[in-house]
Protein backbone atom coordinates (compact mmCIF):
# COMPACT_ATOMS: atom_id res chain seq x y z
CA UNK A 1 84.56 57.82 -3.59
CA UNK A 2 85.90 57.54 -7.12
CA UNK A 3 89.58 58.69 -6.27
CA UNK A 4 89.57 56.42 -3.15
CA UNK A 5 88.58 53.50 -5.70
CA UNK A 6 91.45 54.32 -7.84
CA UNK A 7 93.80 54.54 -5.16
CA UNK A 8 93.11 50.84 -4.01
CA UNK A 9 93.37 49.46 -7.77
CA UNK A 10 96.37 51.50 -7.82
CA UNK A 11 97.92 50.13 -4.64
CA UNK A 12 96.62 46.53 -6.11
CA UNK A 13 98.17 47.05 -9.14
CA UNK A 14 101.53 47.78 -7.53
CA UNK A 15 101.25 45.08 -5.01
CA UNK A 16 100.81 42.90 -8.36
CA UNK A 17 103.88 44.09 -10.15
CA UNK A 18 106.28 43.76 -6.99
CA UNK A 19 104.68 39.64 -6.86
CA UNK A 20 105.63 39.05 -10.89
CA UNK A 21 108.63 40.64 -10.12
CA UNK A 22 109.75 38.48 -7.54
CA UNK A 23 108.54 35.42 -8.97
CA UNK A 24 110.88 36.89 -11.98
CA UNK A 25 113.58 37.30 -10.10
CA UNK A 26 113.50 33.82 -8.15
CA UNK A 27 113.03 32.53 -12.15
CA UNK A 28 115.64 33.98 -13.53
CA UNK A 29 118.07 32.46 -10.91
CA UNK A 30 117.13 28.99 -11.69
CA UNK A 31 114.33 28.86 -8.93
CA UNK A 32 110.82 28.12 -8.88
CA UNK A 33 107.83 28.24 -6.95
CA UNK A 34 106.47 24.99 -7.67
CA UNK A 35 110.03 23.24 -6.52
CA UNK A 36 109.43 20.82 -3.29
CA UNK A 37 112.19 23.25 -1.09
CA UNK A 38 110.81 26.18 0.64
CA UNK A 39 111.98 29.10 -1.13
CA UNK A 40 111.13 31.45 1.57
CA UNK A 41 113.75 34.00 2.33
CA UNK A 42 115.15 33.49 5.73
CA UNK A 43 114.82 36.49 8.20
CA UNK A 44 118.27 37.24 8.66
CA UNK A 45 121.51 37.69 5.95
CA UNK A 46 123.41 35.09 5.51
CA UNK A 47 126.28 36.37 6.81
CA UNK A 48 124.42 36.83 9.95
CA UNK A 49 123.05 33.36 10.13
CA UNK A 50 125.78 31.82 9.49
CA UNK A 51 129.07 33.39 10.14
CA UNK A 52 132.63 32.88 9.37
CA UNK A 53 134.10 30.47 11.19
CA UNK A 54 137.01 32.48 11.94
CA UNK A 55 134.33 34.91 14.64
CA UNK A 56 134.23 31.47 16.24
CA UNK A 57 138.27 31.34 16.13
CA UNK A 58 138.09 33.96 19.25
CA UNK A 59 137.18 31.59 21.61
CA UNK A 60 137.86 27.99 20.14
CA UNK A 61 141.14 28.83 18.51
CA UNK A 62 142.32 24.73 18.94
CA UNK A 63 138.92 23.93 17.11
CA UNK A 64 139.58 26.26 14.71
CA UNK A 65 143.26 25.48 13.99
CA UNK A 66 142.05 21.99 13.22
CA UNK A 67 139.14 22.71 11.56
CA UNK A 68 141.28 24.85 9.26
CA UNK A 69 143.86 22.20 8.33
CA UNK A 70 140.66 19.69 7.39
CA UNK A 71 139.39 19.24 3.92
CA UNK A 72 135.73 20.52 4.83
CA UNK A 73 137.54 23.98 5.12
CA UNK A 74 138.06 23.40 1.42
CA UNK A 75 135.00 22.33 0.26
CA UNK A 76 134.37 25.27 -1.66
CA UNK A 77 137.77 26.56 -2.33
CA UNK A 78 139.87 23.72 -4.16
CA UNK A 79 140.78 23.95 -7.39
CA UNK A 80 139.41 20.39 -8.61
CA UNK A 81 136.33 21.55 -7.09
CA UNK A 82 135.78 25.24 -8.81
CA UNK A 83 136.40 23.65 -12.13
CA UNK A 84 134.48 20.64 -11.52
CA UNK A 85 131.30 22.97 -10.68
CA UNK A 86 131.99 25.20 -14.29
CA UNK A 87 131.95 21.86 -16.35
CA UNK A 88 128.71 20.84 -14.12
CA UNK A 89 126.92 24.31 -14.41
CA UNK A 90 127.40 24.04 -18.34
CA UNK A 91 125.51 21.82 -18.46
CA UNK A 92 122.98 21.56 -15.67
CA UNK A 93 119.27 22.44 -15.81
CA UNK A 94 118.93 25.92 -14.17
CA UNK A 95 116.75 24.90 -11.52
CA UNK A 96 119.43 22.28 -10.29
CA UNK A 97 122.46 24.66 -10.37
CA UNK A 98 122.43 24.06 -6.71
CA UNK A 99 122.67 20.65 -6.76
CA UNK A 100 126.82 20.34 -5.74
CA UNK A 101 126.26 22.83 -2.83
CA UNK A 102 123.72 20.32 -1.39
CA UNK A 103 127.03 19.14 0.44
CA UNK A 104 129.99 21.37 -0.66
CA UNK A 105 127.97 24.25 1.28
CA UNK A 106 124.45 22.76 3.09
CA UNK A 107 123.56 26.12 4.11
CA UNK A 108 122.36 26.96 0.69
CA UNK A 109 119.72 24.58 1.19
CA UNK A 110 117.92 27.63 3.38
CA UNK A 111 119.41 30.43 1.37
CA UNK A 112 118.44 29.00 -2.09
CA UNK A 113 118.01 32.93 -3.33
CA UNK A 114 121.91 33.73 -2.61
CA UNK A 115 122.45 30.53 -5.04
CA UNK A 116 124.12 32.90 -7.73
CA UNK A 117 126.56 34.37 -5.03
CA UNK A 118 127.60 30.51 -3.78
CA UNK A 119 128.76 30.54 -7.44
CA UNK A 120 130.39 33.22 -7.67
CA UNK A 121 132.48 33.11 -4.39
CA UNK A 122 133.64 29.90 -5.81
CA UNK A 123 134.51 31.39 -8.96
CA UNK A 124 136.21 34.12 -7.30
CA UNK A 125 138.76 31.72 -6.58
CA UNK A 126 139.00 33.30 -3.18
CA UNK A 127 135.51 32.82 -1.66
CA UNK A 128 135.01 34.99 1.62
CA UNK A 129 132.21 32.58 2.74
CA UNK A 130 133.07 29.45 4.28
CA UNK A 131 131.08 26.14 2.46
CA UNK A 132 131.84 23.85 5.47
CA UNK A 133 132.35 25.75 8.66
CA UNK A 134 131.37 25.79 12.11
CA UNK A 135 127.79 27.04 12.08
CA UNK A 136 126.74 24.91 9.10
CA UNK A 137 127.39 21.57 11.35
CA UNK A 138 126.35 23.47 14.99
CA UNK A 139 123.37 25.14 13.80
CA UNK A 140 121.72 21.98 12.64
CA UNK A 141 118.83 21.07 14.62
CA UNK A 142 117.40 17.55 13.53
CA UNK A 143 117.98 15.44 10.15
CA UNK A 144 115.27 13.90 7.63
CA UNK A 145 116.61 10.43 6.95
CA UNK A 146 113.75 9.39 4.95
CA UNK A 147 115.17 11.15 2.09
CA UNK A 148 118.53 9.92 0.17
CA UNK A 149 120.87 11.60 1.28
CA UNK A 150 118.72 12.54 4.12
CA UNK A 151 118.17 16.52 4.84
CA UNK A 152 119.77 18.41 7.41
CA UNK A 153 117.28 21.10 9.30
CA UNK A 154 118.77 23.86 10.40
CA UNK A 155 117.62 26.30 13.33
CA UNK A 156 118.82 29.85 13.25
CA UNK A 157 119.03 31.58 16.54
CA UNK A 158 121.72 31.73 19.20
CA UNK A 159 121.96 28.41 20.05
CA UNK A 160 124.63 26.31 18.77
CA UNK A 161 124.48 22.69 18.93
CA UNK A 162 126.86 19.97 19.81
CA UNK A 163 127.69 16.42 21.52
CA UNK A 164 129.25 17.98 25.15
CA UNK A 165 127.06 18.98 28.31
CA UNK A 166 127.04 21.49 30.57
CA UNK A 167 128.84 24.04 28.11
CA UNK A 168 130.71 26.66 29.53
CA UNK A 169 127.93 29.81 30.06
CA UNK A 170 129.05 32.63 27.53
CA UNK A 171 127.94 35.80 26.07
CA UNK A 172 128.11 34.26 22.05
CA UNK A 173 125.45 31.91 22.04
CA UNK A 174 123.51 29.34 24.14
CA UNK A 175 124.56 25.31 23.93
CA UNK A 176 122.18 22.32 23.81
CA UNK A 177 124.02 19.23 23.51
CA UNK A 178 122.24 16.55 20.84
CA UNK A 179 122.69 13.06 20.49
CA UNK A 180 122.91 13.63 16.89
CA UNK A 181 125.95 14.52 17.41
CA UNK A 182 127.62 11.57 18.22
CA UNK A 183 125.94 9.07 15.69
CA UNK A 184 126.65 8.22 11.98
CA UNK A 185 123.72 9.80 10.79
CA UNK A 186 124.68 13.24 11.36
CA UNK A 187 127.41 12.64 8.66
CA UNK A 188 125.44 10.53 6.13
CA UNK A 189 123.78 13.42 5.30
CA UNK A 190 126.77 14.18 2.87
CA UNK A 191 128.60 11.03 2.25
CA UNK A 192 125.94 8.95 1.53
CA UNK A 193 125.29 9.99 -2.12
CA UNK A 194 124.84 12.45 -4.62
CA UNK A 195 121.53 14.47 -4.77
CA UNK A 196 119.21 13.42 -6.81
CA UNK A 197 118.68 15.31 -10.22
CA UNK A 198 116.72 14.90 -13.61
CA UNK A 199 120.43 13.70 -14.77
CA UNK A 200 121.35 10.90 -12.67
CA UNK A 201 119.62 7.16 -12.19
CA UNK A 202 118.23 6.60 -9.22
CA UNK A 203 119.82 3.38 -10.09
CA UNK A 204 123.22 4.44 -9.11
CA UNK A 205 125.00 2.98 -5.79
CA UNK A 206 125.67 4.38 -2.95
CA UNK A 207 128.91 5.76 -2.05
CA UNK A 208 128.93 3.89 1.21
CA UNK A 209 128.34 0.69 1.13
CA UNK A 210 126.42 -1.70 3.52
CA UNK A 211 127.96 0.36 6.60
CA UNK A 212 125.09 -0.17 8.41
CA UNK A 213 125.84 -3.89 9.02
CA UNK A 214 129.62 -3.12 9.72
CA UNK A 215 131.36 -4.61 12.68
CA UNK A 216 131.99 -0.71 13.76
CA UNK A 217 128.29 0.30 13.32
CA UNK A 218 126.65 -2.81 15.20
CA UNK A 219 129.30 -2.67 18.07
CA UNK A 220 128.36 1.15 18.78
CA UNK A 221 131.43 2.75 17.05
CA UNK A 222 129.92 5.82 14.98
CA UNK A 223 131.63 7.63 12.01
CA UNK A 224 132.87 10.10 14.55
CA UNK A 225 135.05 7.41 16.69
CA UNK A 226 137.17 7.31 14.00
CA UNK A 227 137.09 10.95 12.08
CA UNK A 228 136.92 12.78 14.92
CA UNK A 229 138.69 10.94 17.88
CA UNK A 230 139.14 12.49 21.02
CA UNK A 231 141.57 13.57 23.53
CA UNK A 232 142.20 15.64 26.74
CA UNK A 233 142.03 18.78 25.86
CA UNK A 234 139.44 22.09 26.41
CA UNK A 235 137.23 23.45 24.06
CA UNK A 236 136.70 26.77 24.77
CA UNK A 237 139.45 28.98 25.40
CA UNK A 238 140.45 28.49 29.54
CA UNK A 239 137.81 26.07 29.26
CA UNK A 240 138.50 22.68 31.91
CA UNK A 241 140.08 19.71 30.31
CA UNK A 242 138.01 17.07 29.23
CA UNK A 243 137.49 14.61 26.57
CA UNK A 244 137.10 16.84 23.45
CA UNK A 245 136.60 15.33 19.53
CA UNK A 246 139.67 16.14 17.13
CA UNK A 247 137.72 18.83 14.08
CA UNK A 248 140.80 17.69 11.12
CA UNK A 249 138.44 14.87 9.98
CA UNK A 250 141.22 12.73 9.88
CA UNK A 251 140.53 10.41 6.03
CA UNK A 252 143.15 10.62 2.93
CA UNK A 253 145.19 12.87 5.51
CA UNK A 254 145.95 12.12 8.92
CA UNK A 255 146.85 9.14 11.11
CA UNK A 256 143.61 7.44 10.63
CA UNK A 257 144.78 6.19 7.19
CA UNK A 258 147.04 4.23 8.82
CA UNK A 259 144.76 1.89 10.67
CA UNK A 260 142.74 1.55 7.53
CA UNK A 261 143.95 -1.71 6.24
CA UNK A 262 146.36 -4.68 7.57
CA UNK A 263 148.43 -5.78 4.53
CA UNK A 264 150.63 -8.56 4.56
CA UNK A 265 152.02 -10.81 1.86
CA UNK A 266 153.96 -14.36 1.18
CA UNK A 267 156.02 -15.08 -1.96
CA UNK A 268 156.63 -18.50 -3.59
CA UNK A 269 159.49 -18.81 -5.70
CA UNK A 270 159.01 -21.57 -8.37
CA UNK A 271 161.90 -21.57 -10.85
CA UNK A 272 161.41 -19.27 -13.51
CA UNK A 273 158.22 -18.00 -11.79
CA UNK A 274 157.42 -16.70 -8.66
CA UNK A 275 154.33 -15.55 -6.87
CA UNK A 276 153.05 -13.01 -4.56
CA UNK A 277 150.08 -13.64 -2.69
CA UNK A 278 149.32 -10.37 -0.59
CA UNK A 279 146.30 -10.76 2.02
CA UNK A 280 144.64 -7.41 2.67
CA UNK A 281 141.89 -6.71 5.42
CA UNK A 282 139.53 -3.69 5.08
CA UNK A 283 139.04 -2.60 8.86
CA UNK A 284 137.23 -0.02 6.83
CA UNK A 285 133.14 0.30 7.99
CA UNK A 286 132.21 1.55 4.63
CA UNK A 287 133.77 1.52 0.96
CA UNK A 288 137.01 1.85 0.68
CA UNK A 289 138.29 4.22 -1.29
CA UNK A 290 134.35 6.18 -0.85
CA UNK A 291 133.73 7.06 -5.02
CA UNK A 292 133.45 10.47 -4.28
CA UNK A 293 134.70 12.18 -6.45
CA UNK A 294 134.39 9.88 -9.14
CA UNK A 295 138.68 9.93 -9.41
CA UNK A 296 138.78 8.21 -6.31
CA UNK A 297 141.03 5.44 -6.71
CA UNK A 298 143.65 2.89 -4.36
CA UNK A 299 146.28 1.49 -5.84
CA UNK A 300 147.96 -2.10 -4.87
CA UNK A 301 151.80 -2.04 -6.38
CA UNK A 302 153.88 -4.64 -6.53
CA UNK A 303 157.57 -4.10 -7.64
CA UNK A 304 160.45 -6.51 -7.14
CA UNK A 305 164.23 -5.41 -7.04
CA UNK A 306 166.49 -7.45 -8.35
CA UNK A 307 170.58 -7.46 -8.84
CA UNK A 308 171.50 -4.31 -8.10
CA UNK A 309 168.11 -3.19 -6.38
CA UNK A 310 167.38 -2.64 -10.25
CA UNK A 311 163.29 -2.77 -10.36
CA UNK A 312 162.85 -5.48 -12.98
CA UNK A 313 159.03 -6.26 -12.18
CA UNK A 314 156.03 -3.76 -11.59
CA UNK A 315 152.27 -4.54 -11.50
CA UNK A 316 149.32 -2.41 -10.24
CA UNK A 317 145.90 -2.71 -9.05
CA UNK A 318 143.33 -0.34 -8.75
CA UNK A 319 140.21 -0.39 -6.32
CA UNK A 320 138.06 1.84 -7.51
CA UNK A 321 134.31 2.76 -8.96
CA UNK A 322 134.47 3.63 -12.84
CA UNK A 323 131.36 5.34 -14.01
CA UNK A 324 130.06 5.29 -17.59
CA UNK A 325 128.68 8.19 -19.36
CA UNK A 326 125.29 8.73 -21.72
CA UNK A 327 127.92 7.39 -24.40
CA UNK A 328 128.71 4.59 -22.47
CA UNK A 329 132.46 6.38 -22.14
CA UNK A 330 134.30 6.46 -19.02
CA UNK A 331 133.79 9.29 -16.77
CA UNK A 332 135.08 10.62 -13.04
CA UNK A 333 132.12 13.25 -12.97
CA UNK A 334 129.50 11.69 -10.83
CA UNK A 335 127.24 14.43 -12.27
CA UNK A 336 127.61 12.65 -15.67
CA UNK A 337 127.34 9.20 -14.94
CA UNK A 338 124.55 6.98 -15.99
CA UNK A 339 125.71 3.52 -14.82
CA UNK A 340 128.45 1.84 -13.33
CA UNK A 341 131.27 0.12 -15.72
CA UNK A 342 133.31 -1.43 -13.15
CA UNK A 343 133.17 -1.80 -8.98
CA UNK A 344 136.71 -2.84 -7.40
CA UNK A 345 136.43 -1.27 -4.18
CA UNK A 346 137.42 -2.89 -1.40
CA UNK A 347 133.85 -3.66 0.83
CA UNK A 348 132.96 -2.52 4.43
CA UNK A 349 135.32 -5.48 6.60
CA UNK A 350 136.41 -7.03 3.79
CA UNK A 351 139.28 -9.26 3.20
CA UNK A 352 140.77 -9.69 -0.13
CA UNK A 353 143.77 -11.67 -1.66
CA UNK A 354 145.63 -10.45 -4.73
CA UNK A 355 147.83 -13.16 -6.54
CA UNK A 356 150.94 -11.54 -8.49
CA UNK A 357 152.88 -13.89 -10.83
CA UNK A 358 156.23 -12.63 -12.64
CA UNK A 359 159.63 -13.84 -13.71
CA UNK A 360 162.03 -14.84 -11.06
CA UNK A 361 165.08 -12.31 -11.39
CA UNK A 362 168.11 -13.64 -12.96
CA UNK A 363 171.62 -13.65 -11.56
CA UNK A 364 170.53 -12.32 -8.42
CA UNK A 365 171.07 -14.02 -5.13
CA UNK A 366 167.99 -12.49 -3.98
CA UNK A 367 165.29 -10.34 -4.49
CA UNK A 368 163.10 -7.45 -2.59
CA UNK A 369 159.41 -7.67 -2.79
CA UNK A 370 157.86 -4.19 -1.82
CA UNK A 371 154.06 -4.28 -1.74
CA UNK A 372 152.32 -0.65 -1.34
CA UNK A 373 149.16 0.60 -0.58
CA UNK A 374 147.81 4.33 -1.90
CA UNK A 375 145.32 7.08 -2.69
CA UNK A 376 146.18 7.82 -6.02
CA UNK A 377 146.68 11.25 -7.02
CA UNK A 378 143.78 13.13 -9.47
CA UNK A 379 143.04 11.64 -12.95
CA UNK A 380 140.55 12.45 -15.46
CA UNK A 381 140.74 13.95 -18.85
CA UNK A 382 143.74 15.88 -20.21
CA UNK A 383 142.12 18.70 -20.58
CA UNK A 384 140.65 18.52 -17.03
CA UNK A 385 143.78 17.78 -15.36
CA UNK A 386 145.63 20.70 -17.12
CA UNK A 387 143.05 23.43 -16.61
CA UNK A 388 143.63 22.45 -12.40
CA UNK A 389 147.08 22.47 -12.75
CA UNK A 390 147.26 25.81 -14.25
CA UNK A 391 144.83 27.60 -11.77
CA UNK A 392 145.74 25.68 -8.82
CA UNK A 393 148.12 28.16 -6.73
CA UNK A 394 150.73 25.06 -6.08
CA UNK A 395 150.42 24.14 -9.99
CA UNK A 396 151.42 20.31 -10.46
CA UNK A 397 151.93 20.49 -6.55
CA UNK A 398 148.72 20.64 -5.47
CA UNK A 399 147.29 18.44 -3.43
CA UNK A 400 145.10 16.83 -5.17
CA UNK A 401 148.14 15.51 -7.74
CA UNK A 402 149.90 13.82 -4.38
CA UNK A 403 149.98 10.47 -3.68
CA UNK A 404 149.06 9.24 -0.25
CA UNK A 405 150.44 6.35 1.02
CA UNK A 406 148.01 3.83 3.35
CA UNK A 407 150.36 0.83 4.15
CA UNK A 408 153.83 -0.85 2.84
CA UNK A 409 155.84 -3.40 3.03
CA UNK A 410 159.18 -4.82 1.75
CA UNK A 411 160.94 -8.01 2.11
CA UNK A 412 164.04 -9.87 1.00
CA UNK A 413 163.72 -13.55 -0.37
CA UNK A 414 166.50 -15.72 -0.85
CA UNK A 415 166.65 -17.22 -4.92
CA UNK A 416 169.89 -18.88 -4.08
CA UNK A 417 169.08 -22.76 -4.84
């Protein structure tokens, strides 16, 4: 009786010292028990529950293609982004090391124990697990918008989830179509705002704006009609033609930048002065630029050519969101910021007039008045910019260091009296 007594406290002691351990481990990674998420481990690897997007490639290689050329593809593999998450990790509380792959990879909200590898992939630069992909959109199930930014809920099985009926019957998975799918709220979830953290006011607007009460929201037009607009096409491999949303996510890149803004301007010449009144109409539902990241900027230039198409004049505006730091410094890390300095950016719908005054050339029978919209390319600190520029493959090429153009226009005025 004695030796089967020992047994059980030594099978209870064991038990005991596998349950510190755990907790331990969960610990040392900068999670706890007593943290709202569930920190259950999900059934299957994470590679299994969510796979790379390029097994989906097989069958939706158009999808895919696009998908691939879109910035969500990035999200955890830009340069601007790695070294944005090592200067945020130095200084984040452990148990909110997560907080940037809230969005940048919303799978990690389930897999919360693999939080050390989502770091490391990104500082791999060469991650071999896709932050953004096809299952961590198509997987989710339902979203919590009583929370900002509101949660997505994922189910994990073999049904994968999207806006289309009657699917094409396959041997991959099974197909429920969701209205979810079609409405802005499926997106808010990570372009509404950052997460909140012990670091950052709740005080803090949102990135969006009032987009609720935009002229695109109330007449029925969702996020998707204009970031993923569709056309005939299939999409499934052999799959029939239909109406089928475009997966680039069309923003700073692609045509949709184009309709973004009507600009238009009139110039008064009086004497030694002249003026440039340019009229320009947001047809924007949200902010415009959104201040995320925190270098988001737009830039309204003015130049005027004179004699010679010699640029004698050149004035800029910025529309933009500058955030102030715990020293009341500027800052373009929303992770930093405690309050906002300065708010320029252009409204949902609105419609704003900028008045540019200058010298009239001299000795010039006329001049050219060029008026240009853009996204401006990266700022931030010196040392920030020059730690991208040396680890992004492209160097001072990258991407992020282009400038974007949005709208322009140029036009000759007579100065002869």
């Amino acid at each position: 009786m004695k030796r089967k007594e020992r047994a059980s406290a030594l099978k209870w002691f064991i038990s005991l010292g596998l349950v510190v351990g755990f907790v331990g481990f969960l610990t040392f990674h900068g999670l706890e028990l007593g943290e709202a998420a569930d920190l259950s481990v999900p059934g299957k690897p994470l590679e299994k529950a969510f796979p790379n997007s390029e097994k989906c490639k097989r069958c939706h290689l158009r999808v895919f293609e696009e998908w691939e050329a879109s910035a969500q593809s990035r999200a955890i593999v830009t340069t601007p982004f790695r070294v944005s998450l090592d200067r945020y990790l130095a200084s984040a509380d452990i148990k909110e090391r997560g907080l940037c792959f809230r969005c940048h990879a919303p799978h990690s909200l389930d897999y919360q124990h693999e939080l050390p590898r989502f770091i490391k992939e990104v500082q791999s630069k060469d991650p071999q697990i896709d932050g953004v992909g096809c299952p961590q959109c198509h997987l989710i199930k339902s979203v919590d918008d009583g929370s900002h930014p509101p949660v997505p809920h994922f189910q994990l099985g073999t049904t994968i989830f999207g806006g289309y009926e009657k699917a094409a019957q396959n041997l991959a998975h099974q197909s429920e179509k969701l209205p979810l799918f079609r409405q802005s709220q499926f997106c808010v979830t990570c372009h509404e705002r950052m997460p909140e953290s012990s670091n950052t006011p709740k005080s803090l607007p949102d990135w969006l704006g009032d987009w609720k009460q935009s002229k695109a929201e109330i007449s029925g037009k969702p996020c998707q009609s204009c970031h993923m607009p569709e056309a005939l096409d299939e999409s499934a491999n052999g799959e029939k033609i239909r109406k089928v949303a475009n997966h680039s996510f069309p923003g700073r890149f692609g045509k949709v930048r184009a309709e973004a803004v009507q600009l238009d301007f009139t110039t008064t010449v009086k004497g030694d002065i002249s003026e440039v009144s340019v009229k320009i109409d947001s047809l924007v539902p949200h902010n415009f630029p959104l201040p995320h990241p925190g270098w988001s900027r737009l830039v309204v230039d003015l130049s005027i050519l004179g004699k010679n198409l010699k640029r004698v004049y050149n004035e800029q505006r910025f529309y933009e969101r500058v955030l102030g730091g715990v020293d009341g410094k500027e800052t373009v890390f929303d992770f930093e910021a405690k309050k906002v300095l300065k708010d320029t950016l252009l409204k949902p719908d609105e419609s704003r007039t900028e008045i540019f005054t200058f010298p009239t050339p001299k000795d010039a029978p006329s001049m050219d008045v060029i008026v240009t919209m853009t996204y401006a390319p990266l700022h931030g600190p010196r040392d920030f910019l020059t730690q991208i520029e040396q680890e992004a493959p492209l160097g001072s090429k990258d991407r992020a260091f282009q400038t974007v153009q949005i709208a322009h226009k140029k036009v000759n005025v007579s100065l002869s009296k």
